[in-house]
C-alpha atoms as a PDB file:
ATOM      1  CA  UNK A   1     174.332 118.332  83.375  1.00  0.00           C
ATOM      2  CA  UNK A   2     172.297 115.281  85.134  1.00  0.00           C
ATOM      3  CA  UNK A   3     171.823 117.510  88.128  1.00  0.00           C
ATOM      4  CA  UNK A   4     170.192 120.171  85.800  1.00  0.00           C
ATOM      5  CA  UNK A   5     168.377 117.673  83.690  1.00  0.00           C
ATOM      6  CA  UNK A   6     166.980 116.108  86.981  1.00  0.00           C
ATOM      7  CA  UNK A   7     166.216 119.510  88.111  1.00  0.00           C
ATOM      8  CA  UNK A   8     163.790 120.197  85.142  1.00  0.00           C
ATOM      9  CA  UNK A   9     162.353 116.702  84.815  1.00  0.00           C
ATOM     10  CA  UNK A  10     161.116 117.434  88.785  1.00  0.00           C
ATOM     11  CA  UNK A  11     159.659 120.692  87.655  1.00  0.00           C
ATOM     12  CA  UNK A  12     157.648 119.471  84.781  1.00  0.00           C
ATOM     13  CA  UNK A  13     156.608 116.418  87.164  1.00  0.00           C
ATOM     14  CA  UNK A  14     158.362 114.013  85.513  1.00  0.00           C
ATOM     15  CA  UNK A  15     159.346 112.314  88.164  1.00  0.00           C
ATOM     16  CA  UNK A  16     160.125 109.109  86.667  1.00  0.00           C
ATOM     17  CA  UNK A  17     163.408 110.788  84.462  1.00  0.00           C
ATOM     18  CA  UNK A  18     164.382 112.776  87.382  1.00  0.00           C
ATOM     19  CA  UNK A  19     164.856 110.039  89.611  1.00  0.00           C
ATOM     20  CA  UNK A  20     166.712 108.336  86.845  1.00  0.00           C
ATOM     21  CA  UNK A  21     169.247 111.208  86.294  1.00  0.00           C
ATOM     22  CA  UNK A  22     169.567 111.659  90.180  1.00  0.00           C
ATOM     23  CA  UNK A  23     170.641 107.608  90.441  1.00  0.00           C
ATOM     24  CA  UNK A  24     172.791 108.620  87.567  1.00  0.00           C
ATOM     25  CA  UNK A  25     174.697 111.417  89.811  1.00  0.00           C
ATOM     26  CA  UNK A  26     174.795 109.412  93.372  1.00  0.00           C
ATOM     27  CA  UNK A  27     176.485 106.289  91.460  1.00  0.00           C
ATOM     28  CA  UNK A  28     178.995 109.215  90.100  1.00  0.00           C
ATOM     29  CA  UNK A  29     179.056 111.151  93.243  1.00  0.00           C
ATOM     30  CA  UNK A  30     176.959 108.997  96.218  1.00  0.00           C
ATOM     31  CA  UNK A  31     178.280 111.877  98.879  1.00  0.00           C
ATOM     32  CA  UNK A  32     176.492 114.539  96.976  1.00  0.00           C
ATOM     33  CA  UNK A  33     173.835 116.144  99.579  1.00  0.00           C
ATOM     34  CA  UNK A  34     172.037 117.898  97.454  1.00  0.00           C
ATOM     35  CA  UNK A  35     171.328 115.228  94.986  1.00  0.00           C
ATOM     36  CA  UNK A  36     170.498 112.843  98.195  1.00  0.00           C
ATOM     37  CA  UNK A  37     167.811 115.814  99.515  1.00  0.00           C
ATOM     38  CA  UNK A  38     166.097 116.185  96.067  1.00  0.00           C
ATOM     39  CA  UNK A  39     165.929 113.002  95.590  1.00  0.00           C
ATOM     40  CA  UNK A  40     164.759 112.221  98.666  1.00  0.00           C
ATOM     41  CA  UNK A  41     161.673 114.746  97.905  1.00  0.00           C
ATOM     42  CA  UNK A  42     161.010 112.719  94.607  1.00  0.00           C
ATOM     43  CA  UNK A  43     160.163 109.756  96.899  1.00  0.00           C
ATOM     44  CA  UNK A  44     158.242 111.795  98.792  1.00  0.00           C
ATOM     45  CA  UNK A  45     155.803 112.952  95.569  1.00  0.00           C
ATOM     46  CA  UNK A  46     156.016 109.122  94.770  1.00  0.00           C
ATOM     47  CA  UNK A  47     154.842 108.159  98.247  1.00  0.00           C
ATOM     48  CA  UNK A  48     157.906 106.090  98.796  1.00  0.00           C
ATOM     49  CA  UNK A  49     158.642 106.842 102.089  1.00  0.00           C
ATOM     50  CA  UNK A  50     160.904 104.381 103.142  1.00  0.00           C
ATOM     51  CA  UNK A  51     163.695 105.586 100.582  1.00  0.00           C
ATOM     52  CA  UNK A  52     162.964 109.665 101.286  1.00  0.00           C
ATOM     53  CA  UNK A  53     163.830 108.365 104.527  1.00  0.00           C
ATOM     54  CA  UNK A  54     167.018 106.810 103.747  1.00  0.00           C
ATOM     55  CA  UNK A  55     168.232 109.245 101.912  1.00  0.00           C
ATOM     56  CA  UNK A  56     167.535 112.083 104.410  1.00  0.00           C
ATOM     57  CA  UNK A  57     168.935 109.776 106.854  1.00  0.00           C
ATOM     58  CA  UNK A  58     172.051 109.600 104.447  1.00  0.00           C
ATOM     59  CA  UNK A  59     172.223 113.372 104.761  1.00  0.00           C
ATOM     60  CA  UNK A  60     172.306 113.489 108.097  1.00  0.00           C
ATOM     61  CA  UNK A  61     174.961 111.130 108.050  1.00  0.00           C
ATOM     62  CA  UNK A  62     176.978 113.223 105.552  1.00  0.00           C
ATOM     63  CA  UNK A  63     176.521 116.338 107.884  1.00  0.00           C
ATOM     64  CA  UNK A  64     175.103 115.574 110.961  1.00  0.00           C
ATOM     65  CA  UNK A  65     174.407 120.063 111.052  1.00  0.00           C
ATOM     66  CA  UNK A  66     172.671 120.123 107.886  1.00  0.00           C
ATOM     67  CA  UNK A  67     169.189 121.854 107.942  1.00  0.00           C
ATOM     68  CA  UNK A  68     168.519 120.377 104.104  1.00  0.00           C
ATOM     69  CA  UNK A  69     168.350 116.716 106.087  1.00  0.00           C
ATOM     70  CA  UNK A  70     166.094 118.098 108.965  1.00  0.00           C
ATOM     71  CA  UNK A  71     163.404 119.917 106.645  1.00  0.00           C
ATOM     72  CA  UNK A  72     163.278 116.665 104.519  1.00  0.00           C
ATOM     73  CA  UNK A  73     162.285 114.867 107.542  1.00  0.00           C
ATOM     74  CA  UNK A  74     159.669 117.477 108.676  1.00  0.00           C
ATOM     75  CA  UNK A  75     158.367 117.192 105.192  1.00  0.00           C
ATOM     76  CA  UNK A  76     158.231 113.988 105.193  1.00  0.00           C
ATOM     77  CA  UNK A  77     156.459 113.746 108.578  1.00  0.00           C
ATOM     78  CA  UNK A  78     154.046 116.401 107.512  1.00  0.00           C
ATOM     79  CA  UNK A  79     152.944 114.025 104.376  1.00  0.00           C
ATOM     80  CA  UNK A  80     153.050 110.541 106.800  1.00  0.00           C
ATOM     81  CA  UNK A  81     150.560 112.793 109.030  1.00  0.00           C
ATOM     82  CA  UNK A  82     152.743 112.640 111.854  1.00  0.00           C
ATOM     83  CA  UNK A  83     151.998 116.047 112.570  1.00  0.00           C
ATOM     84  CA  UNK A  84     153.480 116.625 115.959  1.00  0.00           C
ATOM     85  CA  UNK A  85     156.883 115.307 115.216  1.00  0.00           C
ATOM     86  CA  UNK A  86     156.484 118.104 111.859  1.00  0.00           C
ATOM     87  CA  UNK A  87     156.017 120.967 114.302  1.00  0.00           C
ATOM     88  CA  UNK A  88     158.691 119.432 116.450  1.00  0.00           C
ATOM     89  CA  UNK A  89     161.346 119.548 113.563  1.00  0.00           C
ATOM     90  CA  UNK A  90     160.038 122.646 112.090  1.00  0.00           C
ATOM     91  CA  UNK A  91     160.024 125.081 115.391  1.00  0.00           C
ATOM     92  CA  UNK A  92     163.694 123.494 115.675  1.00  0.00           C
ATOM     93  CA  UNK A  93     164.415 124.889 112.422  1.00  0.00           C
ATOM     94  CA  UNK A  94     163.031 128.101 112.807  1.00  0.00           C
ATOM     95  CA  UNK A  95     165.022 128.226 116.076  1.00  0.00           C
ATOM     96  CA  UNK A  96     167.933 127.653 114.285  1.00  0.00           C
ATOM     97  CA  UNK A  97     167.403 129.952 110.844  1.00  0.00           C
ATOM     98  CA  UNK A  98     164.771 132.564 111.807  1.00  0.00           C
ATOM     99  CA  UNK A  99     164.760 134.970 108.583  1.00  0.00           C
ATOM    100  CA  UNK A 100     164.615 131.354 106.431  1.00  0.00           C
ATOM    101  CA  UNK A 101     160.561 132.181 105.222  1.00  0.00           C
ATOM    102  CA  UNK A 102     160.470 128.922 103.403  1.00  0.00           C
ATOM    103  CA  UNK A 103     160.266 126.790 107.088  1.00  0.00           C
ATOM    104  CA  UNK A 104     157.339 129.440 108.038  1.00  0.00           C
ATOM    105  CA  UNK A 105     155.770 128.125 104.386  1.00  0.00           C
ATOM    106  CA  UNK A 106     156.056 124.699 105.158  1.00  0.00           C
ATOM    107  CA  UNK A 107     155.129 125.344 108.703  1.00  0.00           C
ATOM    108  CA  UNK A 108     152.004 127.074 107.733  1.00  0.00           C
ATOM    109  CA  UNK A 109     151.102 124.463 105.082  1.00  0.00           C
ATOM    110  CA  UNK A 110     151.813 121.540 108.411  1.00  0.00           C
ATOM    111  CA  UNK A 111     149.141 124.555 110.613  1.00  0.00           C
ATOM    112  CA  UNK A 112     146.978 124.498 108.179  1.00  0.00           C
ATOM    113  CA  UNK A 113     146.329 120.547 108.028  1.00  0.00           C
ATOM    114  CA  UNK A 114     146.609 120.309 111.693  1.00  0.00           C
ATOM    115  CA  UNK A 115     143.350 122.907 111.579  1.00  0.00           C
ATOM    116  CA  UNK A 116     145.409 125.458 113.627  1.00  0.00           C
ATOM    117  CA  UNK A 117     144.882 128.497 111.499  1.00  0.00           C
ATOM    118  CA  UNK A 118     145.675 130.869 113.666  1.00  0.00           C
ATOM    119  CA  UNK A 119     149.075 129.936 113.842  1.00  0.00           C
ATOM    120  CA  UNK A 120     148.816 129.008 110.090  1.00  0.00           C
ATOM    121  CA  UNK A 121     148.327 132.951 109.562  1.00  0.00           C
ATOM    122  CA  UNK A 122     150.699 134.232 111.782  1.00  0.00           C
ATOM    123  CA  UNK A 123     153.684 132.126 109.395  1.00  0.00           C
ATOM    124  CA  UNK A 124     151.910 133.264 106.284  1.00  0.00           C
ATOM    125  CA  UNK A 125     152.248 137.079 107.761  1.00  0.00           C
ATOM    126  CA  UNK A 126     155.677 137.217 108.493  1.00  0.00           C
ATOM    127  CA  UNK A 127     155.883 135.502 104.797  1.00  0.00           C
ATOM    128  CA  UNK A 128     154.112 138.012 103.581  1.00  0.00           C
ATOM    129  CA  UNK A 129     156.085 140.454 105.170  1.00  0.00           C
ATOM    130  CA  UNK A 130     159.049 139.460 104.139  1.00  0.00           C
ATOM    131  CA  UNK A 131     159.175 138.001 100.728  1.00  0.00           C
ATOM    132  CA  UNK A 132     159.454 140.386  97.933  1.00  0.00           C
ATOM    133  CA  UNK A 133     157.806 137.993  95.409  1.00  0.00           C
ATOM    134  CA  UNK A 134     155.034 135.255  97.356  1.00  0.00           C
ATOM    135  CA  UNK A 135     154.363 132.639  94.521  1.00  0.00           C
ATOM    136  CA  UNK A 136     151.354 131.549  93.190  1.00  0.00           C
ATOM    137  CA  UNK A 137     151.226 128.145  95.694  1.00  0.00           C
ATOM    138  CA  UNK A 138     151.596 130.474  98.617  1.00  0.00           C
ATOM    139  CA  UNK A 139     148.919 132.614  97.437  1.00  0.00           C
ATOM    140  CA  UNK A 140     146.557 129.506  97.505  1.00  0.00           C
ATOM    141  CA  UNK A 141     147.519 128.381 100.936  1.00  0.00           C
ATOM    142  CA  UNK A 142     146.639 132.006 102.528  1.00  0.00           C
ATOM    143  CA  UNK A 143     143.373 131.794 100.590  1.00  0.00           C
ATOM    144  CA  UNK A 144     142.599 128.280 101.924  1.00  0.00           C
ATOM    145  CA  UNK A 145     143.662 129.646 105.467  1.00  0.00           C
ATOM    146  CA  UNK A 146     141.313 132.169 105.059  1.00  0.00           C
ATOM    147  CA  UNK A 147     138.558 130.439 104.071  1.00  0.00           C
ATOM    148  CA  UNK A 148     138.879 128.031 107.180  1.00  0.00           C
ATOM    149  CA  UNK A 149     138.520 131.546 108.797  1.00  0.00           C
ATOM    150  CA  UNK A 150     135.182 132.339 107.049  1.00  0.00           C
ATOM    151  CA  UNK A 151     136.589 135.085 105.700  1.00  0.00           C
ATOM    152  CA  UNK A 152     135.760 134.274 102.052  1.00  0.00           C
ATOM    153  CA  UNK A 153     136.345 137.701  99.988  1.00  0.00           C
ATOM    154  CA  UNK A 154     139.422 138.382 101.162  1.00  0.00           C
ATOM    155  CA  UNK A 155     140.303 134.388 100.152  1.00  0.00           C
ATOM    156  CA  UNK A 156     138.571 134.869  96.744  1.00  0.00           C
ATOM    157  CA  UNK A 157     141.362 137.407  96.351  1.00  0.00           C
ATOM    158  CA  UNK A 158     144.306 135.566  97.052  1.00  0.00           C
ATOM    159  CA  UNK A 159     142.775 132.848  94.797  1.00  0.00           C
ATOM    160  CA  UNK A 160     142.451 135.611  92.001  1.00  0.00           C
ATOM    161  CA  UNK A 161     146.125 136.813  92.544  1.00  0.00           C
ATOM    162  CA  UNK A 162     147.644 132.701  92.349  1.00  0.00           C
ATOM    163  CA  UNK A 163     145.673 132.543  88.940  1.00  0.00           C
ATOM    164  CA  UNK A 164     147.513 135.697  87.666  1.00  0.00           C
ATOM    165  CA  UNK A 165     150.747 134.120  88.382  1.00  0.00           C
ATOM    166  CA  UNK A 166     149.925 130.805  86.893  1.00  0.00           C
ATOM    167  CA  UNK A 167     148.334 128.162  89.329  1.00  0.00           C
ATOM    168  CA  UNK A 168     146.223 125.738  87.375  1.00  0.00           C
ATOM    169  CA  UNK A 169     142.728 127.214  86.522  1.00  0.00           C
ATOM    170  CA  UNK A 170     140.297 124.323  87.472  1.00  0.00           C
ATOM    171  CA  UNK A 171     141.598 124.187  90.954  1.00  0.00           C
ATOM    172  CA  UNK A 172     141.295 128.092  91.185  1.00  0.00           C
ATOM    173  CA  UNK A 173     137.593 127.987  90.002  1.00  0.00           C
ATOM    174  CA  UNK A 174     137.122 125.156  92.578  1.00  0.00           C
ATOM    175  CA  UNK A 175     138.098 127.461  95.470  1.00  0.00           C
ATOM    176  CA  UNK A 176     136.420 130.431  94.315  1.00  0.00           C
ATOM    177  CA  UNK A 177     133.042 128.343  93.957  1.00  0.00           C
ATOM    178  CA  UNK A 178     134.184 127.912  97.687  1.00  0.00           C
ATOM    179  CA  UNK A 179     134.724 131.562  98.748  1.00  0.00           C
ATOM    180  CA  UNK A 180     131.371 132.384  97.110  1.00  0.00           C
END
């Protein structure tokens, strides 16, 4: 139930109650990976880096083979701006798990930042590609790809398609003022 509860305080971004039901499960169950990993994103969105760190670290420690402990790091590195050692721990994960399209997300995202958007395209392809369903966020991130390509109809489209699926309306009329 805390697990679930922590789960849908995260999604509605309260992040305050989530973290407080996943301290809840870790003093129940303070081997529990998965409550360790989300948590250790929650940090993240709070910018307290030091303790996302420690609990990926924890992961690691739990299961030393664990991908869930790996892509926290990369995530975490990608938000610190430590770009290389991102890249670094993503391309080791894609090594690893080739057909998992959410590293290629995340790597594209880290491309994208690092202003390599050729590479950022080639991820969001085979994402593309593969995924039956893309979601409104990775809608957004092709469009922004494409509009650090100049190619600003096809962007306005993507932008178009995330607002159909939900993605917050103000930022969508912000990037289509941009693709204009």
């Amino acid at each position: 139930i805390l697990k679930n509860r922590a789960e849908t305080y995260a999604e509605i971004g309260n992040t305050e109650y989530a973290l407080i039901d996943y301290q809840g499960l870790l003093s129940i169950n303070p081997m529990d990976a998965d409550a360790l990993y989300d948590r250790g994103l929650l940090y993240i969105r709070t910018e307290n880096f030091l303790l996302a760190e420690a609990d990926f670290e924890r992961v690691l420690e739990l299961d030393p083979e664990t991908e869930k402990g790996r892509m926290g790091f990369a995530i975490l590195e990608k938000v610190r701006k430590n770009y290389g050692e991102s890249e670094i721990i993503f391309n080791y994960l894609i090594d690893k798990n080739p057909r998992n399209w959410r590293y290629y997300e995340e790597r594209a995202e880290l491309y994208f930042l690092m202003n390599k958007n050729a590479r950022a395209m080639s991820d969001l392809n085979k994402v593309f590609a593969e995924v039956t369903e893309p979601s409104a966020e990775l809608y957004v991130l092709r469009g922004r790809v494409k509009l650090a390509q100049y190619e600003k109809e096809s962007a306005a489209i993507d932008f178009k398609k995330a607002q159909e699926l939900g993605y917050d309306s103000e930022t969508i009329a912000g990037l289509l003022k941009q693709s204009f």
